[in-house]
C-alpha atoms as a PDB file:
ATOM      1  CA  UNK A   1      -6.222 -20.659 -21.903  1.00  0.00           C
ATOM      2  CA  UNK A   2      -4.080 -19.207 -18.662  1.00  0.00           C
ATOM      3  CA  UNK A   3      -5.741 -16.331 -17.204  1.00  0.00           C
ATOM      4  CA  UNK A   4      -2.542 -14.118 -15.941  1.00  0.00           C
ATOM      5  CA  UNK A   5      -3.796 -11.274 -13.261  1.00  0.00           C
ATOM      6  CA  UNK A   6      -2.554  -8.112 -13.379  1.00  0.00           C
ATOM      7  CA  UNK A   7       0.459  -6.812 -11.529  1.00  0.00           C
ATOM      8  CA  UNK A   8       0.373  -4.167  -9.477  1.00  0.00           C
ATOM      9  CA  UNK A   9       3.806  -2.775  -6.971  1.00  0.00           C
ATOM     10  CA  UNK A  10       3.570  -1.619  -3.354  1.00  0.00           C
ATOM     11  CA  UNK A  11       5.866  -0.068  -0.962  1.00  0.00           C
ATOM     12  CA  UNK A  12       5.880   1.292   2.415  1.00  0.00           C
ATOM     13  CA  UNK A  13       5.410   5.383   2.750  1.00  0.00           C
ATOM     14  CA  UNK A  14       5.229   7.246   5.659  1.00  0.00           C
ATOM     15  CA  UNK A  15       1.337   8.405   6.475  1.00  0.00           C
ATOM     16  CA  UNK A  16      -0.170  11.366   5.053  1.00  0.00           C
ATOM     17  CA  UNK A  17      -3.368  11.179   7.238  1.00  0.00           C
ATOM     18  CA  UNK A  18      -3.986  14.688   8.681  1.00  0.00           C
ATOM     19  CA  UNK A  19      -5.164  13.924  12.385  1.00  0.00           C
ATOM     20  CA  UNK A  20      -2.053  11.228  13.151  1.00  0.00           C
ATOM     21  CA  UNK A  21       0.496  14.439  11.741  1.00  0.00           C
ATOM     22  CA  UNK A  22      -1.707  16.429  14.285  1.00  0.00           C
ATOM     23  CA  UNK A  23      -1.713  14.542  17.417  1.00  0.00           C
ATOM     24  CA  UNK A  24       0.817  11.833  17.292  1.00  0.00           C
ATOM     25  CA  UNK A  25       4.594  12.647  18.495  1.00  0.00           C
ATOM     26  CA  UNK A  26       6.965  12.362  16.102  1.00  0.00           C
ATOM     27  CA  UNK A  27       8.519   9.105  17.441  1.00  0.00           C
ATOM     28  CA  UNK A  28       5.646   7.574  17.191  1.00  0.00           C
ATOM     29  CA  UNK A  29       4.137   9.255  13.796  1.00  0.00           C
ATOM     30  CA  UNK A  30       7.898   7.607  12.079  1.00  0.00           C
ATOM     31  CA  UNK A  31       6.224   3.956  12.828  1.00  0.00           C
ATOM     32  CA  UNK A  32       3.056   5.027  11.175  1.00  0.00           C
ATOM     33  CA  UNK A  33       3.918   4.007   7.658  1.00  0.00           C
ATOM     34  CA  UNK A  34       0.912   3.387   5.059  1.00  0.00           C
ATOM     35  CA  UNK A  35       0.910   0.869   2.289  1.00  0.00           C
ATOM     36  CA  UNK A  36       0.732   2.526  -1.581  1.00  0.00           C
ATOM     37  CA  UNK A  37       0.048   0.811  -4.292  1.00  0.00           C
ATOM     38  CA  UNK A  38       0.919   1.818  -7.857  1.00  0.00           C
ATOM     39  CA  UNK A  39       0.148   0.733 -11.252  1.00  0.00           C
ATOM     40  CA  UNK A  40       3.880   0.825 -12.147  1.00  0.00           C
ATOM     41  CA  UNK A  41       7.006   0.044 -11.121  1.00  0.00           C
ATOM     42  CA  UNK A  42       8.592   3.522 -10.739  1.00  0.00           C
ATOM     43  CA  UNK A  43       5.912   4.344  -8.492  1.00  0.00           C
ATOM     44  CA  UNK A  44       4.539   6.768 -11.115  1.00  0.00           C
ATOM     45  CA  UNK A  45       1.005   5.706 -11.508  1.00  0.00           C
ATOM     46  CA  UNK A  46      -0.782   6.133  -8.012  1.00  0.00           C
ATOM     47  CA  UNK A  47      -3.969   3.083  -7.615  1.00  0.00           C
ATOM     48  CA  UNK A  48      -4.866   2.997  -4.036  1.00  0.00           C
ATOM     49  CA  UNK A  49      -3.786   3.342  -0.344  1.00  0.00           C
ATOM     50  CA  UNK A  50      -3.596   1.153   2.759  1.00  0.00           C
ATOM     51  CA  UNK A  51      -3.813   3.615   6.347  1.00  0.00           C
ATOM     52  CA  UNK A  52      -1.491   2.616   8.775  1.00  0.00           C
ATOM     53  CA  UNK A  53      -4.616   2.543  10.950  1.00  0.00           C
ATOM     54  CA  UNK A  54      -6.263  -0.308   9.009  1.00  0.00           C
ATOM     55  CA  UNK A  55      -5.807  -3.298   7.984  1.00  0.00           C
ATOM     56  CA  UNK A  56      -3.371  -3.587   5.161  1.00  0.00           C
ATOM     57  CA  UNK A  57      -1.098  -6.235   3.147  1.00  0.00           C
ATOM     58  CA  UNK A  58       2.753  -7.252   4.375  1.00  0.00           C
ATOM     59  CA  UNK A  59       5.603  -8.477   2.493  1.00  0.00           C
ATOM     60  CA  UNK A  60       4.034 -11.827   3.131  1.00  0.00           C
ATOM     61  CA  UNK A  61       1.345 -11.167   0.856  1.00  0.00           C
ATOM     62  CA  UNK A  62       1.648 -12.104  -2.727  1.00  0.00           C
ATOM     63  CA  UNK A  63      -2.071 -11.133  -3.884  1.00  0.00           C
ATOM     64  CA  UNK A  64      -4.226  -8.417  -2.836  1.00  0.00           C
ATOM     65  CA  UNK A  65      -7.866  -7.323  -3.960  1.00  0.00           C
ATOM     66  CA  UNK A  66      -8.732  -4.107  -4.456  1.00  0.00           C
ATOM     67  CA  UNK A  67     -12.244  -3.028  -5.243  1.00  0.00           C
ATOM     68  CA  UNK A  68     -13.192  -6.809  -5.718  1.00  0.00           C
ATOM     69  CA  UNK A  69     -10.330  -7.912  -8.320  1.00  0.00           C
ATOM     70  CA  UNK A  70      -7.431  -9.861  -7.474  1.00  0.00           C
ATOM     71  CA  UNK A  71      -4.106  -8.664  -8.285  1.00  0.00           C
ATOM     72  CA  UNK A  72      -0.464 -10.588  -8.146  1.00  0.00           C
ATOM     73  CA  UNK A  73       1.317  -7.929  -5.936  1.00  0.00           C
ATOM     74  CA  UNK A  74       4.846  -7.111  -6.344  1.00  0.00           C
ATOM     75  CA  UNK A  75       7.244  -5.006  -3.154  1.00  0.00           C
ATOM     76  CA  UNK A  76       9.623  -3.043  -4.409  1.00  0.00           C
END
């Protein structure tokens, strides 16, 4: 039996973190992009967010685990 992990999509968005629209310029607040993660491939199905600020997966990436399950990750 193959175990197949679930797929979920990300994409690059810019940040909706309150303080960095507050403070930053915006020069510098259009490099601040966070890292969503959907459910679905339209991008319909919100599952979790990566800041800008922290640590976060890159096109490189072709798993990431969220909430301690692994997931085959897919860019769109």
């Amino acid at each position: 039996m193959v175990y197949r992990q679930p797929t979920v999509y990300a994409r690059h968005e810019p940040t909706n973190d309150s303080a960095a629209i507050q403070y930053l310029d915006d020069k510098t607040l259009a490099t601040c992009k966070d890292v969503i993660i959907y459910h679905d491939r339209r991008s319909r199905h919100f599952y979790a967010r990566f800041p800008f600020y922290q640590s976060k997966p890159d096109r490189r990436n072709r798993y990431v685990t969220i909430n301690c399950f692994r997931y085959r990750l897919v860019w769109l």
